[in-house]
PDB file of N, CA and C in Angstrom:
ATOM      1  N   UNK A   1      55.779 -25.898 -33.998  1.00  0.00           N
ATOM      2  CA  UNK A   1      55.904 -24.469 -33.854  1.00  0.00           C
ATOM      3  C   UNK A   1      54.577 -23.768 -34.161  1.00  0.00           C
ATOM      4  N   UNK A   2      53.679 -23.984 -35.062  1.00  0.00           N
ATOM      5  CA  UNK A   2      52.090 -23.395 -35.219  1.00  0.00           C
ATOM      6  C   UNK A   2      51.908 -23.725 -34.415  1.00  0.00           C
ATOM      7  N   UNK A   3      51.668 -24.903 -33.530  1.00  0.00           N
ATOM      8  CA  UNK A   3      51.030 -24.828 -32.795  1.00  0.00           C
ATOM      9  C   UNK A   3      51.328 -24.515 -31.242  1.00  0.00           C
ATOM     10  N   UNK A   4      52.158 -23.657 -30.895  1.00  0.00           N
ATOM     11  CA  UNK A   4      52.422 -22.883 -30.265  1.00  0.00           C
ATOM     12  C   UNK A   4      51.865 -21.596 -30.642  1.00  0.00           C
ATOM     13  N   UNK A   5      52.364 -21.651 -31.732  1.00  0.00           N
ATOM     14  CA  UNK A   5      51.588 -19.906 -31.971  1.00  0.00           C
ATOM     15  C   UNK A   5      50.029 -20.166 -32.047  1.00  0.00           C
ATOM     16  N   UNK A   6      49.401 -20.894 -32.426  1.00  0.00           N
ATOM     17  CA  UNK A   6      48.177 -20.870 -31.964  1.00  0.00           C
ATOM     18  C   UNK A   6      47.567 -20.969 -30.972  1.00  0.00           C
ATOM     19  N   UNK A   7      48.646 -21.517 -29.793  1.00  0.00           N
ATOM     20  CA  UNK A   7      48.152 -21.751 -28.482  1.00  0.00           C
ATOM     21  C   UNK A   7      48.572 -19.622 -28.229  1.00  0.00           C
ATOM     22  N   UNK A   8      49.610 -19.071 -28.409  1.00  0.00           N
ATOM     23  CA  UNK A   8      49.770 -17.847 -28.013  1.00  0.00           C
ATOM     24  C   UNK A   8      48.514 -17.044 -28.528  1.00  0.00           C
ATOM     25  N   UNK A   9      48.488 -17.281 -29.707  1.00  0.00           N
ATOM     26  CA  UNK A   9      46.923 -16.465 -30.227  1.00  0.00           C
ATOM     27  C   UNK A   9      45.622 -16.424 -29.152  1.00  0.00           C
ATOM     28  N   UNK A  10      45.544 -17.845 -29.206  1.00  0.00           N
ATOM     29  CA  UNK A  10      44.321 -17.791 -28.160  1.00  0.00           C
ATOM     30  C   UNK A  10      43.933 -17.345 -26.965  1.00  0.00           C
ATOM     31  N   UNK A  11      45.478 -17.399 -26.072  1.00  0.00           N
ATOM     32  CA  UNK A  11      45.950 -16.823 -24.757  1.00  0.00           C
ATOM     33  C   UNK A  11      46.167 -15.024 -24.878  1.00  0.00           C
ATOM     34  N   UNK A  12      46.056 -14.515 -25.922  1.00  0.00           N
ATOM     35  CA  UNK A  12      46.335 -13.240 -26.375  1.00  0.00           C
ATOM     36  C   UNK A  12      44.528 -12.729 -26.572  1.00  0.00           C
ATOM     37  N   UNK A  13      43.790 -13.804 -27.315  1.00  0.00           N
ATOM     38  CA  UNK A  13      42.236 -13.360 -27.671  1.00  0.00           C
ATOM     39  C   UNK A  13      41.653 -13.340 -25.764  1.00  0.00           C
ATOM     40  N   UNK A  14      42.269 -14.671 -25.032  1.00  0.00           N
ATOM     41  CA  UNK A  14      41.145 -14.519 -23.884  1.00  0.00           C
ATOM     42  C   UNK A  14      41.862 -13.671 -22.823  1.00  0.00           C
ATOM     43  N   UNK A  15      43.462 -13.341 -22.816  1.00  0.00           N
ATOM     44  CA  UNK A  15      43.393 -11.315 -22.209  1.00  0.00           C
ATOM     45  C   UNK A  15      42.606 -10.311 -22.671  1.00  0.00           C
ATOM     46  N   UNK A  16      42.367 -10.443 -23.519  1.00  0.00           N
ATOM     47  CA  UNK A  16      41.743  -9.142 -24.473  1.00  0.00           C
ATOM     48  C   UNK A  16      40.460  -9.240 -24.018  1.00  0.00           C
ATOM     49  N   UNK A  17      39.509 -10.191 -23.880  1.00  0.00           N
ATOM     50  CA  UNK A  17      38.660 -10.710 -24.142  1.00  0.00           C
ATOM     51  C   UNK A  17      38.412 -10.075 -22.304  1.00  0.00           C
ATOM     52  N   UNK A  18      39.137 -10.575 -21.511  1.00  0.00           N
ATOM     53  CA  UNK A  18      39.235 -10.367 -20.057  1.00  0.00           C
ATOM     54  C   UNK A  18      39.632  -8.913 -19.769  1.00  0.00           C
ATOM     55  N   UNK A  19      40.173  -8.367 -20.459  1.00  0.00           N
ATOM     56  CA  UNK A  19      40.402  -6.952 -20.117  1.00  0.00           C
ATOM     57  C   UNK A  19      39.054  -6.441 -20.051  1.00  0.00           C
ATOM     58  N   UNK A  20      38.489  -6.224 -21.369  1.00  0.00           N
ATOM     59  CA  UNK A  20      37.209  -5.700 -22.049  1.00  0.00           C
ATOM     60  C   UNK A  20      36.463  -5.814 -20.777  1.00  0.00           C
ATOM     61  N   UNK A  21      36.023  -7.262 -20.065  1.00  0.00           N
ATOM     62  CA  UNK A  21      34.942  -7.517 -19.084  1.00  0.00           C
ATOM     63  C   UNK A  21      35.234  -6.762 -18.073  1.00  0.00           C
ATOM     64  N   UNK A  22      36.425  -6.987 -18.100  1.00  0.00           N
ATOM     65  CA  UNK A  22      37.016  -5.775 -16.390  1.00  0.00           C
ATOM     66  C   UNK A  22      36.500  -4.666 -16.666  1.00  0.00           C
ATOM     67  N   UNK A  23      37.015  -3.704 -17.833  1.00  0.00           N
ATOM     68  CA  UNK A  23      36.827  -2.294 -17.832  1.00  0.00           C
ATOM     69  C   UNK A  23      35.100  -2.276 -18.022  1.00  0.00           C
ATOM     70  N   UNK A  24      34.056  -2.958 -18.843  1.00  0.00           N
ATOM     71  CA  UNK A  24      32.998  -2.839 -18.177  1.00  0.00           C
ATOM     72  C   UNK A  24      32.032  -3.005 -16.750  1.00  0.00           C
ATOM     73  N   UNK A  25      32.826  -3.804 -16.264  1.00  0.00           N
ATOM     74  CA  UNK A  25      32.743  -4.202 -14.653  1.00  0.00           C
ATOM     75  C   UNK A  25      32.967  -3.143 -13.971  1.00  0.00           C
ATOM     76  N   UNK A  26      34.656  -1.916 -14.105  1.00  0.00           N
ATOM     77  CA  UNK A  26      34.537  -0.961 -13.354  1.00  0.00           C
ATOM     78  C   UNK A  26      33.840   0.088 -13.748  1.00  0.00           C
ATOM     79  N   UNK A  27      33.469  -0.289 -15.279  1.00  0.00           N
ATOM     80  CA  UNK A  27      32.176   1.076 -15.651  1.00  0.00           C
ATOM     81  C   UNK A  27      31.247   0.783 -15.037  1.00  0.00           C
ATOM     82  N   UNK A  28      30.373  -0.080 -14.588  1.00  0.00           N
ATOM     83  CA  UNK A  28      29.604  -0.172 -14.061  1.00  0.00           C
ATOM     84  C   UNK A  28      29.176  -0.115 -12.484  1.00  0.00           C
ATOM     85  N   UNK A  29      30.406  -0.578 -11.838  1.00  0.00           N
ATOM     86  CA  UNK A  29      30.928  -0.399 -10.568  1.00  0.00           C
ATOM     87  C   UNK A  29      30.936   1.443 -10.575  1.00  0.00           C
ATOM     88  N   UNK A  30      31.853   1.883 -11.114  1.00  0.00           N
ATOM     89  CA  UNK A  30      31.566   3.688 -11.044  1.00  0.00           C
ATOM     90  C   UNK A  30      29.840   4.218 -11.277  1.00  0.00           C
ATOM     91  N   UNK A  31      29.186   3.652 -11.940  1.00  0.00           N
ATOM     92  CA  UNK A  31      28.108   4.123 -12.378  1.00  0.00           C
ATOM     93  C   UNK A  31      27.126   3.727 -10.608  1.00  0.00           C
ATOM     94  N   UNK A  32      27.191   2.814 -10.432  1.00  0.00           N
ATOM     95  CA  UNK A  32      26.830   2.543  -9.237  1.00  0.00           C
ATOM     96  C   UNK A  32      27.006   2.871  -7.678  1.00  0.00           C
ATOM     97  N   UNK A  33      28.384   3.936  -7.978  1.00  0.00           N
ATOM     98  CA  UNK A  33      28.817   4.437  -6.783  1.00  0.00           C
ATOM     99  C   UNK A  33      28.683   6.102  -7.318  1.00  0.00           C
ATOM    100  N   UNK A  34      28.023   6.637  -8.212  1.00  0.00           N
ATOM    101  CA  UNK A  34      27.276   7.801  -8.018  1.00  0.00           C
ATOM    102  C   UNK A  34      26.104   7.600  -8.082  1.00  0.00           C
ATOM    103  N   UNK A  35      25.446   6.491  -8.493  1.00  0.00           N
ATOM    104  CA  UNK A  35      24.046   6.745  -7.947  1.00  0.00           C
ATOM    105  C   UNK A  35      24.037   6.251  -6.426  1.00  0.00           C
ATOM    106  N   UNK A  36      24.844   6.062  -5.972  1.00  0.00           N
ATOM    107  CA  UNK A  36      24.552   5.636  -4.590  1.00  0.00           C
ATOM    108  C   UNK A  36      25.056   7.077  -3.749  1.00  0.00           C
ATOM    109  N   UNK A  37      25.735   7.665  -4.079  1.00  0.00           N
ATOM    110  CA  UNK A  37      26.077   8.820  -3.827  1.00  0.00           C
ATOM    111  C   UNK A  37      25.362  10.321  -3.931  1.00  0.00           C
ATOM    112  N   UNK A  38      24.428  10.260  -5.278  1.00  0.00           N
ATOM    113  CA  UNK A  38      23.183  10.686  -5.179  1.00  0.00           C
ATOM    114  C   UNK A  38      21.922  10.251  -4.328  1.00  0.00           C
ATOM    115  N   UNK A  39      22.045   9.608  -3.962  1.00  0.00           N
ATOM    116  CA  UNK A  39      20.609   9.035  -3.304  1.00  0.00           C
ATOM    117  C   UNK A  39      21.421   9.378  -1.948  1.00  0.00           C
ATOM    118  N   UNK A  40      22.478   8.995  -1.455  1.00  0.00           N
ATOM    119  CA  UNK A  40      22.884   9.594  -0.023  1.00  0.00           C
ATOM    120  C   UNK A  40      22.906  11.356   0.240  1.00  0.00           C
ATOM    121  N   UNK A  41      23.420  11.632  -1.047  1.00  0.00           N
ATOM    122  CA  UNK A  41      23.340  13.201  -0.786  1.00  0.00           C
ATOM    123  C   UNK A  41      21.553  13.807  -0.898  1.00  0.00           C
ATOM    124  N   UNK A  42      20.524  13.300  -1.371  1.00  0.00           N
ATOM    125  CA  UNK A  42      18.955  13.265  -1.287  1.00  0.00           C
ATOM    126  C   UNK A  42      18.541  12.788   0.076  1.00  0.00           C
ATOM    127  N   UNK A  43      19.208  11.196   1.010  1.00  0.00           N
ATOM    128  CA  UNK A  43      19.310  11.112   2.185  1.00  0.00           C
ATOM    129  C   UNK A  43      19.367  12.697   3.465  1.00  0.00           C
ATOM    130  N   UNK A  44      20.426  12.783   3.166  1.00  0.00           N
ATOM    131  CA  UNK A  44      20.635  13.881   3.879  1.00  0.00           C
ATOM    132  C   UNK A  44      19.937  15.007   3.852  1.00  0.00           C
ATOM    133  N   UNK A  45      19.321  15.680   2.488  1.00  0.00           N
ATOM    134  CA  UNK A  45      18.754  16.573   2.218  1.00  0.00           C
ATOM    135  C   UNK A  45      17.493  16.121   3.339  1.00  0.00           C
ATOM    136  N   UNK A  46      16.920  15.339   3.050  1.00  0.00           N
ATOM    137  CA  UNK A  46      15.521  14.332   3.642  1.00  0.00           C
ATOM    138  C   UNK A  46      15.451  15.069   5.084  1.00  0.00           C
ATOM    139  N   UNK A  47      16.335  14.405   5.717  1.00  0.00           N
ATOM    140  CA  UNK A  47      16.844  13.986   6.940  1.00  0.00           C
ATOM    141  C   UNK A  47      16.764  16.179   7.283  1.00  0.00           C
ATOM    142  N   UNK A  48      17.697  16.630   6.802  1.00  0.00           N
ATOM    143  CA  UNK A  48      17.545  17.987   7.446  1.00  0.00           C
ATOM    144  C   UNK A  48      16.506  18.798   7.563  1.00  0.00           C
ATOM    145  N   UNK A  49      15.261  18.246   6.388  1.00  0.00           N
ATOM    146  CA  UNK A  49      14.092  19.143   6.529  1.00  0.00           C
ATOM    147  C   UNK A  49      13.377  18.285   7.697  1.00  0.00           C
ATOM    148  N   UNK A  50      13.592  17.378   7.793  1.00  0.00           N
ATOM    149  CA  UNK A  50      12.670  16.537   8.693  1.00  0.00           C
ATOM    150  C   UNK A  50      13.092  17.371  10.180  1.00  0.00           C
ATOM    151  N   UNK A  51      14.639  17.875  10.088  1.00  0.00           N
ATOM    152  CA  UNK A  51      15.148  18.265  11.464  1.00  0.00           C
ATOM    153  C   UNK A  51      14.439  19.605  11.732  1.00  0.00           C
ATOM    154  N   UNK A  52      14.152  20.252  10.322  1.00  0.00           N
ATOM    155  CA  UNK A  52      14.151  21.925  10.677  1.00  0.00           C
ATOM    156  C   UNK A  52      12.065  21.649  11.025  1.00  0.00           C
ATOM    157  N   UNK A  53      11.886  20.759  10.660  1.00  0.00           N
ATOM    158  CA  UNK A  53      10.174  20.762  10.613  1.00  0.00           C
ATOM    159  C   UNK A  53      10.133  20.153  12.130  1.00  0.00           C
ATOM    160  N   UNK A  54      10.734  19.348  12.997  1.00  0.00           N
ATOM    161  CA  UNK A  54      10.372  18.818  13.706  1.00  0.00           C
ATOM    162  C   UNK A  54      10.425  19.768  15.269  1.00  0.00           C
ATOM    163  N   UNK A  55      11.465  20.738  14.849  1.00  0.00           N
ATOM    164  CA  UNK A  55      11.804  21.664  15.838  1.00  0.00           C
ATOM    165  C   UNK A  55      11.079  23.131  15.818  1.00  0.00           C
TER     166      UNK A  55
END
């Protein structure tokens, strides 16, 4: 019977353990889809003076 519960302990530390990596994974994943979102909205900015200068 301990050692069941020690097998549950451990299976309980490496969810935890796996959650944690996820939620920094989608912090970082979000952090990466506004700077990519900034640099597209600077894209565009680019792109329209180039239109109003070229005409």
């Amino acid at each position: 019977m301990g050692t069941l519960q020690n097998d549950m302990s451990d299976v309980k530390t490496s969810l935890i353990s796996l959650r944690q990596h996820l939620t920094a994974f989608m912090s970082t994943d979000a952090a990466h889809e506004g700077a990519l979102a900034s640099l597209q909205a600077r894209l565009n900015r680019i792109e329209r003076r180039l239109e109003i200068s070229e005409t």
